[in-house]
Protein backbone atom coordinates (compact mmCIF):
# COMPACT_ATOMS: atom_id res chain seq x y z
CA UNK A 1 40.52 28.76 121.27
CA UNK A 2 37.57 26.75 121.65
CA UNK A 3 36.58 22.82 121.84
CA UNK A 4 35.27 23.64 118.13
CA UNK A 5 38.06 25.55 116.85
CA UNK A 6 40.37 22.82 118.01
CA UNK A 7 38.02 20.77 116.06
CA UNK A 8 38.46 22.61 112.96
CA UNK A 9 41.74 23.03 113.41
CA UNK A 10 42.47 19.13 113.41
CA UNK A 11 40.10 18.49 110.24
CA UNK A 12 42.34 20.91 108.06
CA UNK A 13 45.61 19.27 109.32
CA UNK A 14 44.12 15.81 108.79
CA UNK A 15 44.42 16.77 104.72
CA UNK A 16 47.85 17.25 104.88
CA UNK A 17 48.55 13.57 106.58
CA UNK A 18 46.12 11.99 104.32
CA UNK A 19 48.03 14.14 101.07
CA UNK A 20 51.17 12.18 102.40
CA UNK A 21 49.52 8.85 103.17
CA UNK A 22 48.17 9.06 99.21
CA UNK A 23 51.58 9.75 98.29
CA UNK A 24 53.46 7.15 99.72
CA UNK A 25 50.80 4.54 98.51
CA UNK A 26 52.06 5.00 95.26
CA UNK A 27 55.55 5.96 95.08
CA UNK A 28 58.59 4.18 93.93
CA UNK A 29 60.26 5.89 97.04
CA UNK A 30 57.88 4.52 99.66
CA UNK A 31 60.40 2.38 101.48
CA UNK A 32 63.07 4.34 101.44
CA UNK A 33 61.13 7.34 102.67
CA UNK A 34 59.99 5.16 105.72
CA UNK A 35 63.87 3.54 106.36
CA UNK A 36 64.42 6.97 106.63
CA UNK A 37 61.52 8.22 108.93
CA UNK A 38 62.44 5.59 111.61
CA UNK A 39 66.03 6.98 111.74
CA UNK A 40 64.94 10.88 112.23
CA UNK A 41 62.04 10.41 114.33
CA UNK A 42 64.43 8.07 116.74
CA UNK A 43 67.02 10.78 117.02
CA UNK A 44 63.94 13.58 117.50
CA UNK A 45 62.37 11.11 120.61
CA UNK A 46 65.77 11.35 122.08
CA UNK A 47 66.24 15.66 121.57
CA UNK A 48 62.74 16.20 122.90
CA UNK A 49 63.78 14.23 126.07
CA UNK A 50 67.17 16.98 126.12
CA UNK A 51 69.97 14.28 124.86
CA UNK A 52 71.70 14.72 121.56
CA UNK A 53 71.96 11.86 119.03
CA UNK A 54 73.31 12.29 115.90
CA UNK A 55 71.58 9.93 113.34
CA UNK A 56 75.06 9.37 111.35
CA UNK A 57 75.96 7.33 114.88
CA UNK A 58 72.29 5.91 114.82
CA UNK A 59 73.11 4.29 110.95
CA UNK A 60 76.44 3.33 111.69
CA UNK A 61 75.15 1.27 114.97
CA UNK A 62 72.18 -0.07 113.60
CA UNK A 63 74.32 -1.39 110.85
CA UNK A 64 77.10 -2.88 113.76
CA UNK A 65 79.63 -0.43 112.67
CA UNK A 66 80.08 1.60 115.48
CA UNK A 67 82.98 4.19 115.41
CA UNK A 68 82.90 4.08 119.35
CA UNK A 69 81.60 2.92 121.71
CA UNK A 70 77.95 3.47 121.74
CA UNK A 71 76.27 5.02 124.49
CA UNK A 72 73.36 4.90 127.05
CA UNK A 73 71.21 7.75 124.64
CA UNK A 74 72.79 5.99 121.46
CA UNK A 75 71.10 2.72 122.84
CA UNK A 76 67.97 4.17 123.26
CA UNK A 77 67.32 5.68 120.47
CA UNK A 78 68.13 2.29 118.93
CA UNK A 79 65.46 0.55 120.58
CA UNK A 80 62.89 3.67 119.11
CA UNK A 81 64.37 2.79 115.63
CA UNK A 82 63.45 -1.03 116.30
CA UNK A 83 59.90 -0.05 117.88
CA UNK A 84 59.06 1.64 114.97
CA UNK A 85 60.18 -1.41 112.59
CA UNK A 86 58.28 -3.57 114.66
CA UNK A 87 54.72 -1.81 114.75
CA UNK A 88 55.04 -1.58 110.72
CA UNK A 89 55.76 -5.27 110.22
CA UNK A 90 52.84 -6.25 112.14
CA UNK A 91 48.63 -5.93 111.34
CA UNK A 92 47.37 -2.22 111.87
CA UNK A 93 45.26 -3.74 114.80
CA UNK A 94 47.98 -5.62 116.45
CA UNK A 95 49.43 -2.70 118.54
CA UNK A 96 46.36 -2.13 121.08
CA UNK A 97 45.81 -5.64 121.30
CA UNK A 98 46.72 -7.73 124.20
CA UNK A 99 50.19 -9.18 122.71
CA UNK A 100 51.22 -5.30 121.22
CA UNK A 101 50.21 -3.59 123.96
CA UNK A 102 52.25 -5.74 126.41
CA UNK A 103 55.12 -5.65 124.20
CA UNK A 104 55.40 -1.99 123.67
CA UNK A 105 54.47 -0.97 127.36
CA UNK A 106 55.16 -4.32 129.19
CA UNK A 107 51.75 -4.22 130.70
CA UNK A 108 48.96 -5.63 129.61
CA UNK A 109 46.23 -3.27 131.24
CA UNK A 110 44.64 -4.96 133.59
CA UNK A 111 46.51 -4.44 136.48
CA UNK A 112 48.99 -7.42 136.04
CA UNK A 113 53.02 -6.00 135.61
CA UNK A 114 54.61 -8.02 132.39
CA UNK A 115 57.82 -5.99 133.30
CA UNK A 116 61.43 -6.98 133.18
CA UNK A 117 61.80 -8.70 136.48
CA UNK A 118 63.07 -12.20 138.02
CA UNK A 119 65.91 -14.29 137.08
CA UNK A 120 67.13 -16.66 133.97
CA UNK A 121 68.21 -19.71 134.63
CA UNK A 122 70.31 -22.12 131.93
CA UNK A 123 69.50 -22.26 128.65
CA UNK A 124 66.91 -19.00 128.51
CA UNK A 125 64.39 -20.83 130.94
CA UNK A 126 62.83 -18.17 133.07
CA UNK A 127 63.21 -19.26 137.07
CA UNK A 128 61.43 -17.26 140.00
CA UNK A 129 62.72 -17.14 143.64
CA UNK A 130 60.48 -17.51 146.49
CA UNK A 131 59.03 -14.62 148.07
CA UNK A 132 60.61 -13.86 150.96
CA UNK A 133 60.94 -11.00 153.68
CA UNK A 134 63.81 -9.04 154.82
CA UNK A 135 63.57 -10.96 158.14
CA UNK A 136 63.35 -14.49 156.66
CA UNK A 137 67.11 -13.88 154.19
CA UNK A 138 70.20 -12.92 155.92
CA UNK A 139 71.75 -9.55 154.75
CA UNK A 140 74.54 -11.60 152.86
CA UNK A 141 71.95 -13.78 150.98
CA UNK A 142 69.73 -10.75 150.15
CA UNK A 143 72.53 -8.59 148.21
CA UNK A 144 73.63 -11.95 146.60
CA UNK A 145 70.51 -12.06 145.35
CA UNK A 146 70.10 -8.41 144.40
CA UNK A 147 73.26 -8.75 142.46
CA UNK A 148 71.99 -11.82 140.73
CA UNK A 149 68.92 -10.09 139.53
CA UNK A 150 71.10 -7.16 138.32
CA UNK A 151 73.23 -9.37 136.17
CA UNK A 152 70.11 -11.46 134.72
CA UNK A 153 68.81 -7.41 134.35
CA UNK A 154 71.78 -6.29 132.34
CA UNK A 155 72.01 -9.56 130.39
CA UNK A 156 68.40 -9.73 129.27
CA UNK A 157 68.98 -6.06 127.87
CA UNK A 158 72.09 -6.69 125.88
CA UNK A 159 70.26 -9.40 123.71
CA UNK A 160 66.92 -7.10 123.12
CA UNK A 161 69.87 -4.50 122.13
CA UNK A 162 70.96 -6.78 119.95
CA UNK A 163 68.12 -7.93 118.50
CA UNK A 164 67.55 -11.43 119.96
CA UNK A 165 64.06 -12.82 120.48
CA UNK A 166 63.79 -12.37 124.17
CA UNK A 167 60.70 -14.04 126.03
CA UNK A 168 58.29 -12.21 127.94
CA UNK A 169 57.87 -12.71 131.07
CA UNK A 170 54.70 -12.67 133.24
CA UNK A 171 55.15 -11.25 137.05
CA UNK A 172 52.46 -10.75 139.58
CA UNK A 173 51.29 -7.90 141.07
CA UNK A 174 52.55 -7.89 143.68
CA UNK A 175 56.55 -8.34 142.96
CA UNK A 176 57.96 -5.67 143.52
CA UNK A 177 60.89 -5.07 140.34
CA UNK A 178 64.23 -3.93 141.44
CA UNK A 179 63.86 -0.54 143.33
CA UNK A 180 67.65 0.32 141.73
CA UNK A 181 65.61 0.70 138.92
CA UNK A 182 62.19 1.82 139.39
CA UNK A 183 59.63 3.34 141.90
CA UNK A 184 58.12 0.90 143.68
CA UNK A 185 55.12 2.96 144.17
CA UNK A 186 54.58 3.73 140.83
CA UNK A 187 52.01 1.60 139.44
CA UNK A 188 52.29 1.48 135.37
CA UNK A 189 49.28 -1.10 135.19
CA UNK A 190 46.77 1.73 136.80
CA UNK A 191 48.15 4.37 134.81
CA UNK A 192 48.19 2.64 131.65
CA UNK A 193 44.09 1.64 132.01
CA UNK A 194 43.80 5.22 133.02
CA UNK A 195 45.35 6.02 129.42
CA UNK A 196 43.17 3.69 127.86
CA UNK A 197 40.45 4.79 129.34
CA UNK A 198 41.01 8.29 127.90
CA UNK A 199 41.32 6.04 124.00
CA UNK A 200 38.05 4.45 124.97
CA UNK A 201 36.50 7.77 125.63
CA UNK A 202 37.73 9.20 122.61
CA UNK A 203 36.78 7.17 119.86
CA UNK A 204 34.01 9.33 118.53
CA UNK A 205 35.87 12.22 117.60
CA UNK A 206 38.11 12.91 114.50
CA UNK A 207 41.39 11.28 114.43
CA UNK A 208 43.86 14.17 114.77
CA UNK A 209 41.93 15.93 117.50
CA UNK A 210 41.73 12.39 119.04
CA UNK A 211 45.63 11.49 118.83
CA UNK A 212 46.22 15.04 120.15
CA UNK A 213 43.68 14.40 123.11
CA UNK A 214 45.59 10.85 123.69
CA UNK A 215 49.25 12.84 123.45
CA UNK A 216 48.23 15.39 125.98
CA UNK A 217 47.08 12.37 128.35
CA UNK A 218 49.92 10.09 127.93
CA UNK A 219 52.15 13.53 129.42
CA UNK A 220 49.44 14.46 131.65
CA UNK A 221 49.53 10.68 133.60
CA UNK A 222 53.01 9.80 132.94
CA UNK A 223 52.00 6.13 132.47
CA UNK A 224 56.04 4.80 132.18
CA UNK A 225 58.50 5.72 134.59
CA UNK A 226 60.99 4.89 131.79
CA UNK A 227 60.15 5.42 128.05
CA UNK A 228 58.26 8.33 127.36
CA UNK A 229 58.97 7.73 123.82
CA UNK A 230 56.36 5.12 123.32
CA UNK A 231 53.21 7.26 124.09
CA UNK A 232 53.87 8.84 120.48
CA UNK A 233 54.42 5.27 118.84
CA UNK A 234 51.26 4.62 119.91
CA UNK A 235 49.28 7.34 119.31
CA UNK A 236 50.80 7.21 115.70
CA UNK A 237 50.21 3.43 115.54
CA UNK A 238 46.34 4.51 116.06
CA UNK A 239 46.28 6.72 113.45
CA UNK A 240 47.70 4.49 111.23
CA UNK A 241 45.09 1.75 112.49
CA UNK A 242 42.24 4.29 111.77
CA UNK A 243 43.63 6.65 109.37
CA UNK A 244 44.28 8.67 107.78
CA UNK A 245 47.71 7.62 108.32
CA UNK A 246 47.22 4.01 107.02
CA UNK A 247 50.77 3.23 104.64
CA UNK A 248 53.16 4.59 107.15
CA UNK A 249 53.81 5.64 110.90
CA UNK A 250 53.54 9.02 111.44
CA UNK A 251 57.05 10.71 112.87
CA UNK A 252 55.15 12.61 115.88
CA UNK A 253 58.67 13.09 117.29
CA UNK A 254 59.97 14.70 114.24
CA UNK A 255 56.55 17.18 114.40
CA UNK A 256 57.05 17.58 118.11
CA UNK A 257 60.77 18.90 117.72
CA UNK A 258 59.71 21.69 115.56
CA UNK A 259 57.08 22.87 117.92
CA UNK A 260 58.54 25.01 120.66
CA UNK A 261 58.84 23.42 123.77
CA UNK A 262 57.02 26.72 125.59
CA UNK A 263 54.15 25.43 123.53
CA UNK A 264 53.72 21.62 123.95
CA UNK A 265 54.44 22.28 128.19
CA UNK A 266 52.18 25.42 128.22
CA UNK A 267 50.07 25.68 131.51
CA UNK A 268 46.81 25.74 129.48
CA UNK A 269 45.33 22.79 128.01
CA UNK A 270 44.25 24.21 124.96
CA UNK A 271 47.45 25.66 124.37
CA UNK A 272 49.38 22.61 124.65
CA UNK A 273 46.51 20.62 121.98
CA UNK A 274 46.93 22.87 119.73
CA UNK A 275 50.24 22.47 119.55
CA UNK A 276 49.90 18.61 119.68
CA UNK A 277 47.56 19.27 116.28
CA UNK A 278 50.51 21.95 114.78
CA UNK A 279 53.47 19.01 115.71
CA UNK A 280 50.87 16.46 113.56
CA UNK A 281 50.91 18.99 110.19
CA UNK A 282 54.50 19.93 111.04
CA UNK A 283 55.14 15.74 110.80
CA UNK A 284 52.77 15.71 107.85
CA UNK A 285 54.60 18.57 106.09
CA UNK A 286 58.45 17.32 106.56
CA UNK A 287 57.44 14.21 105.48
CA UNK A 288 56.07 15.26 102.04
CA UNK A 289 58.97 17.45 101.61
CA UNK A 290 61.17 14.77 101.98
CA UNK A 291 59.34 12.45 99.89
CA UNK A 292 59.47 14.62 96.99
CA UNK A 293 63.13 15.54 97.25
CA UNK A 294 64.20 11.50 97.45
CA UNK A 295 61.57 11.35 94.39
CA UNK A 296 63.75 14.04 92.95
CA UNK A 297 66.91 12.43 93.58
CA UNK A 298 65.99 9.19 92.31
CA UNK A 299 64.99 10.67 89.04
CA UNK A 300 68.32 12.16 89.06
CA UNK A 301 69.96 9.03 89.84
CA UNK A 302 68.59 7.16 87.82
CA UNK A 303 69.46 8.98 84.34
CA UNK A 304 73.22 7.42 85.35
CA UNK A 305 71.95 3.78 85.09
CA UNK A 306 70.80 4.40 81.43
CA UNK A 307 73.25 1.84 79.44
CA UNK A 308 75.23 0.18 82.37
CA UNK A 309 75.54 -3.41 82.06
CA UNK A 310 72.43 -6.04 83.56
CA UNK A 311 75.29 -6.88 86.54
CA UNK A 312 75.96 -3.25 87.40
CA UNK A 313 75.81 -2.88 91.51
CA UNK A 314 74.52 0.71 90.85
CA UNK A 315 70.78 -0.31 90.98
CA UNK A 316 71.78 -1.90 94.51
CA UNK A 317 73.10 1.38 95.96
CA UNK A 318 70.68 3.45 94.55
CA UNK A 319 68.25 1.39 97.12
CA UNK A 320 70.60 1.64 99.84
CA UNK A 321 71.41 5.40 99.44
CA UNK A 322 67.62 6.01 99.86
CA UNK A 323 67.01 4.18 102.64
CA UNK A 324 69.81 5.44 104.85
CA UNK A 325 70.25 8.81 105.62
CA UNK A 326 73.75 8.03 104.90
CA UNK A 327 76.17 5.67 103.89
CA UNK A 328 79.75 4.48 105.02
CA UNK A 329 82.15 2.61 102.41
CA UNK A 330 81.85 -0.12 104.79
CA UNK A 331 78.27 -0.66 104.65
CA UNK A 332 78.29 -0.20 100.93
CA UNK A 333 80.89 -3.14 100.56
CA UNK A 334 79.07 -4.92 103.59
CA UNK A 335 75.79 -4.54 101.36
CA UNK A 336 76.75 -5.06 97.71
CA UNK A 337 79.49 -7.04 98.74
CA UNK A 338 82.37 -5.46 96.81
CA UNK A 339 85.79 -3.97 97.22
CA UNK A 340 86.12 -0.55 99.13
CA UNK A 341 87.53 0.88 96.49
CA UNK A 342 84.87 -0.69 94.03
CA UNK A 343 82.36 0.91 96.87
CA UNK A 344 83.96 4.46 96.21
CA UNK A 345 84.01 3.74 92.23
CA UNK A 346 80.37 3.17 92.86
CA UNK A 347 79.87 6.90 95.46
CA UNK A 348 81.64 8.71 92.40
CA UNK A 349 79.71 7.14 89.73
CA UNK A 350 76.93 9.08 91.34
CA UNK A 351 78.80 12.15 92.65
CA UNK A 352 77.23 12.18 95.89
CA UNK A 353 77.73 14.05 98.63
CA UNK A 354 80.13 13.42 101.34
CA UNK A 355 78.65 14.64 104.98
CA UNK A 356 80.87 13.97 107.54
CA UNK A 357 84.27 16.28 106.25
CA UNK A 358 86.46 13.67 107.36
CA UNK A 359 89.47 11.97 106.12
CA UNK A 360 88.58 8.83 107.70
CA UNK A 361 85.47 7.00 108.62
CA UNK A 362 83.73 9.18 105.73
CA UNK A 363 79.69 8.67 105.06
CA UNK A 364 78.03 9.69 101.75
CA UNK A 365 74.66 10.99 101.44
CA UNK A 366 71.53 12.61 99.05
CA UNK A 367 71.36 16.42 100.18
């Protein structure tokens, strides 16, 4: 296929994520449908990378109701449910400015690393060692140190888990991070102005085509050694900056997993934006399915609240069961603070559908 096909191509997919972007404008749904976009495209991020999440563990631990202990994929698709929250609670321009950028990449492009790096001293106040060589520390000192930098490592990443307001922290060039961790040679700051380079270069063609383009880059450089994840983020954070995506964030994940992987990694470049463009309408598409079936199911829903009393808690969980993929009888009493068997009154008041085919530890659901 040619450059102008691809065009083409991209201009009649663009309809279908500006159909959705009408859509969810209006509708009494909106929120919900988005809730529930963060959720699937975090657990899609993680199956496109080869790990399995399933999103009933992703609701339970966002909600701090683990049924185990969570782990390192678990974790990570956490922090793509909270990136996603955070780009939509900010300005449409604040991503690919200096402060979004260097949050969601922790570089700021210009060659200086805003990494995780250094040590914390008392009270959250950053402190930085002096530089010094292998020659200068004895070898006792030196993995003292290492270890120290491992712990403040570790404990800086269970309160961003968590969802603590961590500070960023400014390092020079020319500290090295922990090579436990990363490649020392690998230098994010280059390869993210190379990336931006390729958005600069971009801007006059049509948004799709463009975001495709930017997708295809962000693979082709391999600007993070760790968090692939976030080249879609941004890429849908641009379209929802220019449109035609401008009420929601795009779930490029979620259009990615239904493209087969032979596609997005073929050999050809054309091949592989084309199926960047497909994995955009394939996004578009789910999405407007699932709006209109949670529009459906509201309707539904809704005909049971006709003549319940002002202080009915039914309203309440009609909110919560569309923004959740599903729900636990411990988030519903967590929620709508009630008894758990006043939270199962409330599941069988509107006969939904239990998911899990447990006895215990049983989640409810719209299917």
């Amino acid at each position: 296929m040619t450059f102008a096909g691809l065009k083409s191509a991209s201009k009649s997919h663009t309809a279908a994520l500006a159909r959705l972007d009408e859509r969810l404008a209006r509708s009494p749904v909106r929120e919900g449908w988005i809730e529930r976009s963060h959720f699937h495209d975090a657990t899609a991020a993680l199956w496109i990378e080869g790990e399995l999440v399933h999103i009933e563990d992703l609701v339970f631990h966002d909600a701090q109701m683990d049924q185990r202990s969570p782990t390192h994929e678990l974790t990570r698709a956490h922090a793509v449910l909270r990136k996603r929250r955070r780009i939509l609670s900010r300005p449409r321009d604040w991503v690919f400015g200096r402060e979004g950028l260097r949050e969601l990449t922790g570089q700021d492009g210009s060659g200086v690393d805003l990494s995780v790096d250094g040590q914390e001293g008392e009270g959250g106040v950053l402190t930085k060692a002096a530089p010094a060589t292998a020659a200068e520390v004895p070898e006792d000192d030196a993995l003292t140190r290492q270890f120290a930098e491992i712990d403040a490592l570790l404990a800086r990443s269970s309160k961003i888990l968590s969802g603590a307001a961590v500070p960023l922290r400014r390092v020079p060039q020319d500290d090295n991070r922990l090579s436990v961790f990363f490649d020392e040679d690998w230098n994010e700051g280059g390869r993210l102005a190379e990336w931006r380079d390729a958005l600069d270069r971009t801007r006059h063609l049509p948004v799709v085509l463009r975001a495709a383009l930017l997708l295809d880059a962000w693979n082709d450089i391999e600007v993070l050694q760790r968090g692939d994840w976030i080249g879609p983020l941004l890429v849908a954070a641009l379209m929802r900056q220019e449109g035609p995506a401008v009420h929601h964030l795009p779930c490029l994940h979620l259009g990615a997993q239904k493209i087969p992987r032979e596609r997005r990694r073929a050999r050809n470049r054309t091949d592989r934006l084309l199926a960047c463009i497909d994995a955009i309408y394939e996004a578009a598409s789910t999405g407007l399915k699932e709006h209109d079936r949670l529009l459906l199911a509201k309707e539904q829903m809704e005909r049971v609240l006709r003549g319940r009393r002002a202080t009915s808690k039914l309203p309440a969980l009609l909110n919560l069961v569309l923004s959740r993929p599903l729900v636990s009888t411990s988030m519903i009493q967590e929620e709508l603070k009630v008894s758990r068997q006043g939270a199962l009154d409330l599941v069988g008041a509107f006969n939904l559908r239990e998911l899990t085919g447990k006895g215990s530890f049983r989640a409810w659901g719209i299917v």
